[in-house]
PDB file of N, CA and C in Angstrom:
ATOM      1  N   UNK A   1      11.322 -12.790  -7.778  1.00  0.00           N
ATOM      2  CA  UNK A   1      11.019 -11.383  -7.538  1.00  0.00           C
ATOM      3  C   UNK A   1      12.092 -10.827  -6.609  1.00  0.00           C
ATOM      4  N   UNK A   2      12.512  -9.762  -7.407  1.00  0.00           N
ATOM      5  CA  UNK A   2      13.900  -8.945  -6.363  1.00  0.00           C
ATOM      6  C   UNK A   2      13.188  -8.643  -5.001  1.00  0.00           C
ATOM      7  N   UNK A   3      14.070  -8.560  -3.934  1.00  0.00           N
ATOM      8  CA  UNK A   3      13.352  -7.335  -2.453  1.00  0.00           C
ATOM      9  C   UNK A   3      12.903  -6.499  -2.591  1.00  0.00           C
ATOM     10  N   UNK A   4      12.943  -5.334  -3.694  1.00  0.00           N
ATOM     11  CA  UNK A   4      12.444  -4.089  -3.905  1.00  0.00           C
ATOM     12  C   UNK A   4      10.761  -4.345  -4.372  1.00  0.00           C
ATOM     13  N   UNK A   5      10.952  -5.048  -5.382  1.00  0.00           N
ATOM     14  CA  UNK A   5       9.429  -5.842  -5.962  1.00  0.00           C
ATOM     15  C   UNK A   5       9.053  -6.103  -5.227  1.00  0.00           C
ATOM     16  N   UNK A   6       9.068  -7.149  -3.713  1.00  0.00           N
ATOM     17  CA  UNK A   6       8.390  -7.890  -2.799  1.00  0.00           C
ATOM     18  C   UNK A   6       7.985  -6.782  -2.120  1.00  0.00           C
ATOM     19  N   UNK A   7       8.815  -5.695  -1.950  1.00  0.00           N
ATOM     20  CA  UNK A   7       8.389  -5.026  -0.800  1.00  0.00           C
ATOM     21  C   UNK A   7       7.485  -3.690  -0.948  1.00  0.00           C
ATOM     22  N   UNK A   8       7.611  -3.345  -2.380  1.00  0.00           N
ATOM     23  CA  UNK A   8       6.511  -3.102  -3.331  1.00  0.00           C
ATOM     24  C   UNK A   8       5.016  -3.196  -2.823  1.00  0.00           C
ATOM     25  N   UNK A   9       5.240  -4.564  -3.155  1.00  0.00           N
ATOM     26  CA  UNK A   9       4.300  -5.702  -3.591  1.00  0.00           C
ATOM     27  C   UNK A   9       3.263  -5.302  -1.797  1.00  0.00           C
ATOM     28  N   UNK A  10       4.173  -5.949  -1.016  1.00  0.00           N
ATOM     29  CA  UNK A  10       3.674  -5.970   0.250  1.00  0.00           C
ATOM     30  C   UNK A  10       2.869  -4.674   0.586  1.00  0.00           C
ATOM     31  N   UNK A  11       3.796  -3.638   0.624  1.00  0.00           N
ATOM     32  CA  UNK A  11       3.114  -2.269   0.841  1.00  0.00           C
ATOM     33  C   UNK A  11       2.238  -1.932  -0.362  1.00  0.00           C
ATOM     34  N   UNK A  12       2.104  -2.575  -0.876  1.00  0.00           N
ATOM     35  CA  UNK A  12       0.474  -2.315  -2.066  1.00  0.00           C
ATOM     36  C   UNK A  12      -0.622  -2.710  -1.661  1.00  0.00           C
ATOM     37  N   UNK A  13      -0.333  -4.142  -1.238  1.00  0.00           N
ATOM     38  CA  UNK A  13      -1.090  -5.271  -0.894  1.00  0.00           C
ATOM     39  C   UNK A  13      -2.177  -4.427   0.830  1.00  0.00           C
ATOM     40  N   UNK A  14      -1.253  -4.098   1.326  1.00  0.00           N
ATOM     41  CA  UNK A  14      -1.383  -3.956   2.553  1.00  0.00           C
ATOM     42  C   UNK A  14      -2.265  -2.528   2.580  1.00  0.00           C
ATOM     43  N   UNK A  15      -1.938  -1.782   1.838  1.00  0.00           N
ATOM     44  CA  UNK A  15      -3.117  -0.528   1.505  1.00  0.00           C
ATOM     45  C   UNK A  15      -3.954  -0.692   1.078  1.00  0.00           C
ATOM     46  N   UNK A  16      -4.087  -1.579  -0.047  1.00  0.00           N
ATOM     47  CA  UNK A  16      -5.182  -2.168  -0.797  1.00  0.00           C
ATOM     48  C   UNK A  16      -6.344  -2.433   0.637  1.00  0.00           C
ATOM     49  N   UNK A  17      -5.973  -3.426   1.122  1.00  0.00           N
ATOM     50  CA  UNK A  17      -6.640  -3.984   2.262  1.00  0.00           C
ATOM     51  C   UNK A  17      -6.962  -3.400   3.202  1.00  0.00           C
ATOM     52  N   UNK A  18      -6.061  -2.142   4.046  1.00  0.00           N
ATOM     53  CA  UNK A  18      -6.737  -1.523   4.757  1.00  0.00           C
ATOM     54  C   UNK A  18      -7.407  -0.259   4.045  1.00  0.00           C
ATOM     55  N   UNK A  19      -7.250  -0.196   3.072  1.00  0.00           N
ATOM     56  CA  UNK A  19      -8.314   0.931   2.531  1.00  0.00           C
ATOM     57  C   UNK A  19      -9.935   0.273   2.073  1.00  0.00           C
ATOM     58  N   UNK A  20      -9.683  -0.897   2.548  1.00  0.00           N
ATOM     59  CA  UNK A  20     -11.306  -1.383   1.888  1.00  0.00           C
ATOM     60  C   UNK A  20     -11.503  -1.905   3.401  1.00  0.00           C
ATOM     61  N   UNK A  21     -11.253  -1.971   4.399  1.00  0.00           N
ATOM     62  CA  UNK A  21     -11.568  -2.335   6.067  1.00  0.00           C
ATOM     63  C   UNK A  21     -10.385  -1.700   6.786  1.00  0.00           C
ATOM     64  N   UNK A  22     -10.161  -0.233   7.089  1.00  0.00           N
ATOM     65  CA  UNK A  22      -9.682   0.618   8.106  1.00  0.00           C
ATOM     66  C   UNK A  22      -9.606  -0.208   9.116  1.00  0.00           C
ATOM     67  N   UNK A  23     -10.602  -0.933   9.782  1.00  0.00           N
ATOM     68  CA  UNK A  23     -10.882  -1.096  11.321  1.00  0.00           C
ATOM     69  C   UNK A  23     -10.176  -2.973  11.337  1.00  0.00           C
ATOM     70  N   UNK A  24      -9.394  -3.187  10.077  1.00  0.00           N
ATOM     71  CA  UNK A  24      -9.330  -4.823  10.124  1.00  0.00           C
ATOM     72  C   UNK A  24      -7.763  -5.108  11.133  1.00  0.00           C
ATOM     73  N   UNK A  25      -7.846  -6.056  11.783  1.00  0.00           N
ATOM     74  CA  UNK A  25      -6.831  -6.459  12.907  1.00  0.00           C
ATOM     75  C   UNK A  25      -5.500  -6.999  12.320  1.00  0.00           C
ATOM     76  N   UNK A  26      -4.555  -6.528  13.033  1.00  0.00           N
ATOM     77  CA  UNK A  26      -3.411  -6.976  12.581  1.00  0.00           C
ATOM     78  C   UNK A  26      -3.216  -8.491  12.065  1.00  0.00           C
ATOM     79  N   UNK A  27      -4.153  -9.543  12.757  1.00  0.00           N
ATOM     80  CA  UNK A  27      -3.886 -10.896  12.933  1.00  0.00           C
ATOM     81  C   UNK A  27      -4.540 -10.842  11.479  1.00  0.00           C
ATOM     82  N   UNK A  28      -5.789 -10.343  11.139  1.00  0.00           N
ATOM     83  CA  UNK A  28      -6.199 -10.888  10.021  1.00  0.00           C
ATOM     84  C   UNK A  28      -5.589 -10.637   8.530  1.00  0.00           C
ATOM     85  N   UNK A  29      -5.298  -9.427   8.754  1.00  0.00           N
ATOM     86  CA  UNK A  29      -4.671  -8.670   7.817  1.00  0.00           C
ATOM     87  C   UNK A  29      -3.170  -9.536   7.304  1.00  0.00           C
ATOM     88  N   UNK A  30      -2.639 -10.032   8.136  1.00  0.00           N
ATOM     89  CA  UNK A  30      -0.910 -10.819   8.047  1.00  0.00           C
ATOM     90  C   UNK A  30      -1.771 -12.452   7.533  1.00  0.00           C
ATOM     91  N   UNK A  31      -3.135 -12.730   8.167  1.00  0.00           N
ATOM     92  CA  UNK A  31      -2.974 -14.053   7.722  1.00  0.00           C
ATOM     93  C   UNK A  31      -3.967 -13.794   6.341  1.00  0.00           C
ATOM     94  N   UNK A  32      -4.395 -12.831   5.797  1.00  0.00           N
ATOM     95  CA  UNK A  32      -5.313 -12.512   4.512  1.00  0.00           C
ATOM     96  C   UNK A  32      -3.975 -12.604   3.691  1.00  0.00           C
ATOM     97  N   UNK A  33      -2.890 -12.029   3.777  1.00  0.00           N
ATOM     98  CA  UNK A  33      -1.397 -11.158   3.384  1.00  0.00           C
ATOM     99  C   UNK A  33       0.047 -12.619   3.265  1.00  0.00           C
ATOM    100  N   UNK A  34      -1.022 -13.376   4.118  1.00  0.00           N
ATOM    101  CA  UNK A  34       0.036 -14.784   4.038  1.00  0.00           C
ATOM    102  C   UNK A  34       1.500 -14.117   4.604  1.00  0.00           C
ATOM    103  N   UNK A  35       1.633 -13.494   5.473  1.00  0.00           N
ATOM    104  CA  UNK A  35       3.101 -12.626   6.109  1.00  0.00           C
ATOM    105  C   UNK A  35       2.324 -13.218   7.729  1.00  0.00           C
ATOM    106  N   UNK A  36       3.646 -12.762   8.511  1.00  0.00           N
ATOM    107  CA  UNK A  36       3.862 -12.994   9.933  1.00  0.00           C
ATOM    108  C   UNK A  36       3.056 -11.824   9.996  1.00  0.00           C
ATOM    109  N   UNK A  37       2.764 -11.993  11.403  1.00  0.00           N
ATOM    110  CA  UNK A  37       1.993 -10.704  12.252  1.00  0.00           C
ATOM    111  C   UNK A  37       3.348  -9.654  12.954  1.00  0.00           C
ATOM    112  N   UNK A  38       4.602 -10.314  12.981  1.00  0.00           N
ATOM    113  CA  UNK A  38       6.085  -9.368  12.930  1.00  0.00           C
ATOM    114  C   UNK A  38       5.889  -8.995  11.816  1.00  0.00           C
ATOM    115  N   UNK A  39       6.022  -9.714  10.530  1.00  0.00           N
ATOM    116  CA  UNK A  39       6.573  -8.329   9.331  1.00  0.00           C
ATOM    117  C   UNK A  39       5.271  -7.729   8.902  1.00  0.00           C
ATOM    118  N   UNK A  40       3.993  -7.715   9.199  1.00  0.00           N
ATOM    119  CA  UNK A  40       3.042  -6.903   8.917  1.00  0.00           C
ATOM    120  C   UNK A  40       3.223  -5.442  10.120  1.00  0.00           C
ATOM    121  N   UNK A  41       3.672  -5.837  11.307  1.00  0.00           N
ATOM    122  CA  UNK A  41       3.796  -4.838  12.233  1.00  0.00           C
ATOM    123  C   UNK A  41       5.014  -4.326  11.929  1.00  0.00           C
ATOM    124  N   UNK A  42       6.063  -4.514  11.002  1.00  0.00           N
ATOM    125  CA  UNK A  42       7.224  -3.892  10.694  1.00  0.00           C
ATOM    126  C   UNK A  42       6.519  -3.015   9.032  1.00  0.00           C
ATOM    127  N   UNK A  43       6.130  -3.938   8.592  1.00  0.00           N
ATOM    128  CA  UNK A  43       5.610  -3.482   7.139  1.00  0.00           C
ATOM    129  C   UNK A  43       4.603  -1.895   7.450  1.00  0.00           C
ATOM    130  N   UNK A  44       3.457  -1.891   8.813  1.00  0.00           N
ATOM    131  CA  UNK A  44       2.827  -0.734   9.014  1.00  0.00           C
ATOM    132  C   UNK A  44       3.378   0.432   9.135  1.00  0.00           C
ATOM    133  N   UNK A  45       4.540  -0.246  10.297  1.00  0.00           N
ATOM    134  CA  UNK A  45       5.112   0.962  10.807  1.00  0.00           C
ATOM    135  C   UNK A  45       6.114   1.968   9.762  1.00  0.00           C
ATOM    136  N   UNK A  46       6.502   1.035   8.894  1.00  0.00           N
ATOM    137  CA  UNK A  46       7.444   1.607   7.459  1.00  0.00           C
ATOM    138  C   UNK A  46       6.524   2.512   7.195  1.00  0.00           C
ATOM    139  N   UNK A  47       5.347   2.048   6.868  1.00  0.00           N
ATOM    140  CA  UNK A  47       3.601   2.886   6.019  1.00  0.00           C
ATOM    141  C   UNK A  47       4.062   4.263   6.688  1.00  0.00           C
ATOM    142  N   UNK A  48       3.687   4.034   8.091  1.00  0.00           N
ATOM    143  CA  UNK A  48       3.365   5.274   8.694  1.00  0.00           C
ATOM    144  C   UNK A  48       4.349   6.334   8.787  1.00  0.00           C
ATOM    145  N   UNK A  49       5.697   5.795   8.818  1.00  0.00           N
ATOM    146  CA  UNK A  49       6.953   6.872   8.650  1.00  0.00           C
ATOM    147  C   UNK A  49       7.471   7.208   7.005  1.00  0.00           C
ATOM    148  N   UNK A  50       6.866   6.437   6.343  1.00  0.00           N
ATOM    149  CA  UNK A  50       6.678   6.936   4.993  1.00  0.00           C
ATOM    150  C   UNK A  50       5.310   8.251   4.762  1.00  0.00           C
ATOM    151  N   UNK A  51       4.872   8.376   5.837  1.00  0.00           N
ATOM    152  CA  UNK A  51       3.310   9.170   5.500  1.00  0.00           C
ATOM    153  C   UNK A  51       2.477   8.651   4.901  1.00  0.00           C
ATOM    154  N   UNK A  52       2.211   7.323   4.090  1.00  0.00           N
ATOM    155  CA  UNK A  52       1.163   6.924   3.489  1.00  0.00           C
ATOM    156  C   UNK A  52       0.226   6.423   4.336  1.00  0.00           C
ATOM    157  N   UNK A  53       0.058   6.334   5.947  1.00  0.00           N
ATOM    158  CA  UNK A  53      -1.083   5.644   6.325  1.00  0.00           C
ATOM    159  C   UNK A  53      -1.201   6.398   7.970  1.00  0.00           C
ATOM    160  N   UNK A  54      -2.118   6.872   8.555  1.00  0.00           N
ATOM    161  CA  UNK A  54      -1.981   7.142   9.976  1.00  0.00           C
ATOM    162  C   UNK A  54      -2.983   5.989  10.591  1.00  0.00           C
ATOM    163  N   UNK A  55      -2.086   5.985  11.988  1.00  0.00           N
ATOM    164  CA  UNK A  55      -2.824   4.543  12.686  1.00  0.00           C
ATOM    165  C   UNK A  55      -3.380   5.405  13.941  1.00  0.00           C
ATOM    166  N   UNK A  56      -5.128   4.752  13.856  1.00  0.00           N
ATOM    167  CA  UNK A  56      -5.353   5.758  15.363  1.00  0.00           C
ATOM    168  C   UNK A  56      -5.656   4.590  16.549  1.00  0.00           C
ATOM    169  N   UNK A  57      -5.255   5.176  17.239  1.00  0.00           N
ATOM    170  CA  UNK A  57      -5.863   4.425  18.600  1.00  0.00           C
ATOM    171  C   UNK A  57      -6.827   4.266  19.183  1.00  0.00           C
ATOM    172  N   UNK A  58      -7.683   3.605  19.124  1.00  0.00           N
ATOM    173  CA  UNK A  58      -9.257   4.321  20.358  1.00  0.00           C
ATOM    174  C   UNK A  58      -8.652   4.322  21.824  1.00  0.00           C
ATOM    175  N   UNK A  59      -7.908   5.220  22.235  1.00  0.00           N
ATOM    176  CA  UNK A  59      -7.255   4.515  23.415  1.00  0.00           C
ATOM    177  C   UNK A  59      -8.602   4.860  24.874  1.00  0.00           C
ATOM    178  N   UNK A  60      -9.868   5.172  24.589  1.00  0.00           N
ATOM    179  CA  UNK A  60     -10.648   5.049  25.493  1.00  0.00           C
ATOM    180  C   UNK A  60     -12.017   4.186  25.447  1.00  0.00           C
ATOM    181  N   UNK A  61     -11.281   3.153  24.105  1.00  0.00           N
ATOM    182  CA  UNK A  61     -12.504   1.791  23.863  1.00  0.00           C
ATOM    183  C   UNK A  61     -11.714   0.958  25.519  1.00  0.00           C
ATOM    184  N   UNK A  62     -12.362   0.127  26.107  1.00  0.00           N
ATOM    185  CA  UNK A  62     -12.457  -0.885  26.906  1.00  0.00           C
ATOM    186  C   UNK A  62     -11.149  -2.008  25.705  1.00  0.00           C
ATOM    187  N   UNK A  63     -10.967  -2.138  24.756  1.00  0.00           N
ATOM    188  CA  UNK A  63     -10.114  -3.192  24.020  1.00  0.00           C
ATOM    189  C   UNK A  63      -9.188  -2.270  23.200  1.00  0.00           C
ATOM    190  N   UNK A  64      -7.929  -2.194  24.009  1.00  0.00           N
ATOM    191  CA  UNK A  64      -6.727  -1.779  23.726  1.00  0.00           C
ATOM    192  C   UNK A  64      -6.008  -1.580  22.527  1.00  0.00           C
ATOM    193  N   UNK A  65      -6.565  -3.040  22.238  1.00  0.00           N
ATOM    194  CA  UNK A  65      -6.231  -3.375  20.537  1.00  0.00           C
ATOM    195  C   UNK A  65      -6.665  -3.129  19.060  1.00  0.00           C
ATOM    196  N   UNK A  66      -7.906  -1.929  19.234  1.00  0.00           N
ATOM    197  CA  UNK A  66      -8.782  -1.042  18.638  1.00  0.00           C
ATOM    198  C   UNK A  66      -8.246  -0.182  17.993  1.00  0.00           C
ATOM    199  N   UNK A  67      -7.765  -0.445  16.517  1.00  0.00           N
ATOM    200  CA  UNK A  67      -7.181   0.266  15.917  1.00  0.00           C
ATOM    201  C   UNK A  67      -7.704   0.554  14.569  1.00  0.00           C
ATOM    202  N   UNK A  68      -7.429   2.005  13.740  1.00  0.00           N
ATOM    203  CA  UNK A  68      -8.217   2.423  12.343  1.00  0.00           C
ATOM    204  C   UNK A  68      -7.230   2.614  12.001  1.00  0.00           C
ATOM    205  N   UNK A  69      -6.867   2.197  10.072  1.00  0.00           N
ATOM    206  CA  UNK A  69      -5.583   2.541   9.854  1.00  0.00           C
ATOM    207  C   UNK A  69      -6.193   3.390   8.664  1.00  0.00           C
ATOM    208  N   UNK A  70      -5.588   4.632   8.543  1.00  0.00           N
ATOM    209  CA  UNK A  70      -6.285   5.115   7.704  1.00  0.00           C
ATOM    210  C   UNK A  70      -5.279   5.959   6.374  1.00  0.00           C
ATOM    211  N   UNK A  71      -5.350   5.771   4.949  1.00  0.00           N
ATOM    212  CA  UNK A  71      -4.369   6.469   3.958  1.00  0.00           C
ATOM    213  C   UNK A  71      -4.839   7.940   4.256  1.00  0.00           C
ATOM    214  N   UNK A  72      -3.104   7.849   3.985  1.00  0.00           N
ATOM    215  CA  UNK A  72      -3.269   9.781   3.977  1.00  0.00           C
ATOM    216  C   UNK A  72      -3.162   9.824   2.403  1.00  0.00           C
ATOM    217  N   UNK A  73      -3.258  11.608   2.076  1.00  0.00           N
ATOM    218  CA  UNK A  73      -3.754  11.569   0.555  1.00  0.00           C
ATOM    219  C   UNK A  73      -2.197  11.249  -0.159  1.00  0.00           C
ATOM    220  N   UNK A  74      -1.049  11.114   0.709  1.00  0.00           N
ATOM    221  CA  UNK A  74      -0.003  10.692  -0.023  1.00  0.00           C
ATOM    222  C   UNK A  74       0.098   8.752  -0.044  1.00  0.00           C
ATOM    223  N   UNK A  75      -0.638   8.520   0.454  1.00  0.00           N
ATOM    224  CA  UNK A  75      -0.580   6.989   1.024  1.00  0.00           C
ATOM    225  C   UNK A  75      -1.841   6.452  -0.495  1.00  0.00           C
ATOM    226  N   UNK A  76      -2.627   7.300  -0.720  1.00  0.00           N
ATOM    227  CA  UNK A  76      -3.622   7.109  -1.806  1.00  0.00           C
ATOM    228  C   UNK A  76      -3.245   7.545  -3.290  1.00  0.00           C
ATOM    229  N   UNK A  77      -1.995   8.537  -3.046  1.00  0.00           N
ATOM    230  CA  UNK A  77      -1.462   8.479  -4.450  1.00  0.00           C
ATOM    231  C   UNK A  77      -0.678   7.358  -5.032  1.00  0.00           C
ATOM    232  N   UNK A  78       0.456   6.667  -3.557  1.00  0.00           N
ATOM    233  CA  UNK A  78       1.177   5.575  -3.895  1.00  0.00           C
ATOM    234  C   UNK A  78       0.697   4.685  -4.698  1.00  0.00           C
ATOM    235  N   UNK A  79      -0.517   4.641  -3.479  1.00  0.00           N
ATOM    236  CA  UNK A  79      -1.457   3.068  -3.626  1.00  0.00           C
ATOM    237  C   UNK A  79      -2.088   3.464  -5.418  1.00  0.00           C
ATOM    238  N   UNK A  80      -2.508   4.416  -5.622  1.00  0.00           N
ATOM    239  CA  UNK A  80      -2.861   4.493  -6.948  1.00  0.00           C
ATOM    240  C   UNK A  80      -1.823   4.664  -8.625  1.00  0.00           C
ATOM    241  N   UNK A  81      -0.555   5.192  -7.656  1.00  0.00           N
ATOM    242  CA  UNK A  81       0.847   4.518  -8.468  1.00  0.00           C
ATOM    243  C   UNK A  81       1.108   3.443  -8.804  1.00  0.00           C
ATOM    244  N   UNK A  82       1.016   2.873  -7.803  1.00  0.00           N
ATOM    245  CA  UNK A  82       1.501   0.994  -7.676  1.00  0.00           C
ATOM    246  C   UNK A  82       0.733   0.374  -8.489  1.00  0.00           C
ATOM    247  N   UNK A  83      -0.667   0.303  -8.388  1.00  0.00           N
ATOM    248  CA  UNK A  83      -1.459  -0.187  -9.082  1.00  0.00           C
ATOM    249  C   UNK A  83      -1.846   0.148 -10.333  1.00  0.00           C
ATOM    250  N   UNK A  84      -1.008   1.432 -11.001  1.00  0.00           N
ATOM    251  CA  UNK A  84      -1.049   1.429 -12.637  1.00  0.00           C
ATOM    252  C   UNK A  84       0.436   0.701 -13.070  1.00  0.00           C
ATOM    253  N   UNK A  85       1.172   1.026 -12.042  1.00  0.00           N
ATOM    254  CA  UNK A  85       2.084   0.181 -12.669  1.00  0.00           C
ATOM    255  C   UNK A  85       2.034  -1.578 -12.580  1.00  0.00           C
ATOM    256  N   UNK A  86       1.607  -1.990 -11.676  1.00  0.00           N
ATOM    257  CA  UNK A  86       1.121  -3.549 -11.897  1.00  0.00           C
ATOM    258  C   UNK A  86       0.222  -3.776 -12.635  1.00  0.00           C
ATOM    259  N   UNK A  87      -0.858  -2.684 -13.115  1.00  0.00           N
ATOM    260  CA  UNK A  87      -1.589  -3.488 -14.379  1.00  0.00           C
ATOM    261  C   UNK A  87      -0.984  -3.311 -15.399  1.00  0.00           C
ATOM    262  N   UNK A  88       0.462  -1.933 -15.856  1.00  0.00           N
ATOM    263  CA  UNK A  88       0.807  -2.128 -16.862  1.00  0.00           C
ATOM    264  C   UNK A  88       1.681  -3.204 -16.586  1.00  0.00           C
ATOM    265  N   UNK A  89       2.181  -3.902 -15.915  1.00  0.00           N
ATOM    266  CA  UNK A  89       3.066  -5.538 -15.800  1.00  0.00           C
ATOM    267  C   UNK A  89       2.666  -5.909 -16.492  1.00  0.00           C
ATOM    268  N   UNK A  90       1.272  -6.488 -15.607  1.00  0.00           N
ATOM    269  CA  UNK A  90       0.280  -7.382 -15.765  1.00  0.00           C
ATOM    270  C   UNK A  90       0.040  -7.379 -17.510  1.00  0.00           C
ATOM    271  N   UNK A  91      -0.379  -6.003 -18.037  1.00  0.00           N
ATOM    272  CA  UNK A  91      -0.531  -6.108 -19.245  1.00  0.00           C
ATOM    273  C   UNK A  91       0.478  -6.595 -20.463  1.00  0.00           C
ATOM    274  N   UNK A  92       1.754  -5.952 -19.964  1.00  0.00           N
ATOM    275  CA  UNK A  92       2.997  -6.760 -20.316  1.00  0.00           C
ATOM    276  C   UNK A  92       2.924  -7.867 -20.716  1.00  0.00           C
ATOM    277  N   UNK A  93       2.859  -8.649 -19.058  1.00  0.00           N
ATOM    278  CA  UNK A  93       2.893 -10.154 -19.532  1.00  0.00           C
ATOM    279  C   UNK A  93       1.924 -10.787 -19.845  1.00  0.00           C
ATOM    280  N   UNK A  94       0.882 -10.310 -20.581  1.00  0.00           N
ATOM    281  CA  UNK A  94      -0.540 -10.703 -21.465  1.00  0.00           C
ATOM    282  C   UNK A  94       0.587 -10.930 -22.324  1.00  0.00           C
ATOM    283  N   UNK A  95       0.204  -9.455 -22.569  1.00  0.00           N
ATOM    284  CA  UNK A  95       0.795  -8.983 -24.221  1.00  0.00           C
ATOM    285  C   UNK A  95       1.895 -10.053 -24.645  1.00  0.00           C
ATOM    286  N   UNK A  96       3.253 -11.058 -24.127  1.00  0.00           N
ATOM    287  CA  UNK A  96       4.159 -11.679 -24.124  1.00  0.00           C
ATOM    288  C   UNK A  96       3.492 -13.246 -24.162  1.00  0.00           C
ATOM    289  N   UNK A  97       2.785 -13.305 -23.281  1.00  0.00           N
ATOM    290  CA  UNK A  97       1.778 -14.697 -23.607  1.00  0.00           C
ATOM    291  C   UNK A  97       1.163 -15.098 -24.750  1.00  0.00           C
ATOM    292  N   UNK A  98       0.800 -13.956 -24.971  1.00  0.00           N
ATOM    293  CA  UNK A  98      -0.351 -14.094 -26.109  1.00  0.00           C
ATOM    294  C   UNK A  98       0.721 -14.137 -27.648  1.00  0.00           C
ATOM    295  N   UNK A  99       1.707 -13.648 -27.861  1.00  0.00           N
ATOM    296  CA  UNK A  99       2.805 -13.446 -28.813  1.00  0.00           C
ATOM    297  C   UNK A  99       3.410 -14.953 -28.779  1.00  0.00           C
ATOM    298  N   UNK A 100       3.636 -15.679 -27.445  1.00  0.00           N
ATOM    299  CA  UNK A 100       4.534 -16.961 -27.408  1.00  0.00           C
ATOM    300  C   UNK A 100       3.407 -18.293 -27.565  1.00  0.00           C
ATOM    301  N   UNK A 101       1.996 -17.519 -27.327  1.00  0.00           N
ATOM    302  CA  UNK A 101       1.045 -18.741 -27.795  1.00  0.00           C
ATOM    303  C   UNK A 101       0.727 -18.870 -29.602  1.00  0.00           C
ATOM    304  N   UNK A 102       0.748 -17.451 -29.647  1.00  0.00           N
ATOM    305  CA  UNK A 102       0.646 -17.199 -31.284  1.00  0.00           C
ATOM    306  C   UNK A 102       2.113 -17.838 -32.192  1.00  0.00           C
ATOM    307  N   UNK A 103       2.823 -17.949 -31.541  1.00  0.00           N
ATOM    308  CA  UNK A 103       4.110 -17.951 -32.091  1.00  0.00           C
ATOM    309  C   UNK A 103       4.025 -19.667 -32.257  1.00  0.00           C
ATOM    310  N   UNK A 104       3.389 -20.391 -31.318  1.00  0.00           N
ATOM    311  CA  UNK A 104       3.048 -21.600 -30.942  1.00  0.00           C
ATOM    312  C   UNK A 104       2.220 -22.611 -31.645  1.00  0.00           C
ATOM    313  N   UNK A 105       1.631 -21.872 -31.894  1.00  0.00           N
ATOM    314  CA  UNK A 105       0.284 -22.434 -33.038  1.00  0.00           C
ATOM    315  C   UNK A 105       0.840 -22.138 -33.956  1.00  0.00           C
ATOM    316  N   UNK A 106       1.101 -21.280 -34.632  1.00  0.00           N
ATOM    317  CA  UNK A 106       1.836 -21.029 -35.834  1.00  0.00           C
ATOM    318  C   UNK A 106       2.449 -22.282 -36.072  1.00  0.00           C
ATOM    319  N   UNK A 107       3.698 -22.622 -35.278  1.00  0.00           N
ATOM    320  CA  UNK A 107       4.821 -23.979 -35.517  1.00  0.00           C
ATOM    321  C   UNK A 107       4.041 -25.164 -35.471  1.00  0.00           C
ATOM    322  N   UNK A 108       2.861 -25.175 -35.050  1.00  0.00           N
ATOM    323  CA  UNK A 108       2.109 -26.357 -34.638  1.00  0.00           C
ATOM    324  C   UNK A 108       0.592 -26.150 -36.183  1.00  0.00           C
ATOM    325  N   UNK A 109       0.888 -25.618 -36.780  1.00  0.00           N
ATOM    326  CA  UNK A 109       0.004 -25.687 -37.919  1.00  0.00           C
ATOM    327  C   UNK A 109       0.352 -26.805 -38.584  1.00  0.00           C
TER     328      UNK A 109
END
């Protein structure tokens, strides 16, 4: 997979996830994401200067580290970009499987 794909990939992954738990912690999120807790905190901050995600602070909870990450409606179009185009992949490489298994049995008749 090229860098552009991975990084794709990552910033899909990573909306996906905080759009189904806003309130989930950096630590869990990088080890759900199989990434460092550096390139998830490099990967957010891309989010947020791209506009797809605002990060709030509770900065008057007692735990510092109290954070909501939340899609903006451009952060929910991406995320809903990305993900028609990976199921049309995905469907792709059905569609290519299923042709090289058919193609397979055929020779094997």
């Amino acid at each position: 997979m090229n860098d552009d794909k991975k990084e794709n990939n990552n910033e899909f992954e990573i909306l996906r996830k905080i759009n189904s738990n806003p309130k989930i912690s950096q630590r869990i999120l990088a080890s759900k994401l199989g990434i460092s807790l550096g390139k998830l905190n490099y990967c957010l901050k891309a989010l947020r200067d791209k506009g797809f995600i605002k990060i709030k602070n509770f900065s008057n909870n007692p735990n510092k580290l109290d954070y909501a990450y939340l899609l903006t409606p451009k952060g929910v179009r991406y995320k809903t970009k990305m993900a028609y185009f990976f199921l049309k992949q995905k469907m792709k490489q059905y569609e290519d499987l299923k042709k090289e298994l058919e193609k397979n049995y055929e020779k094997n008749k």
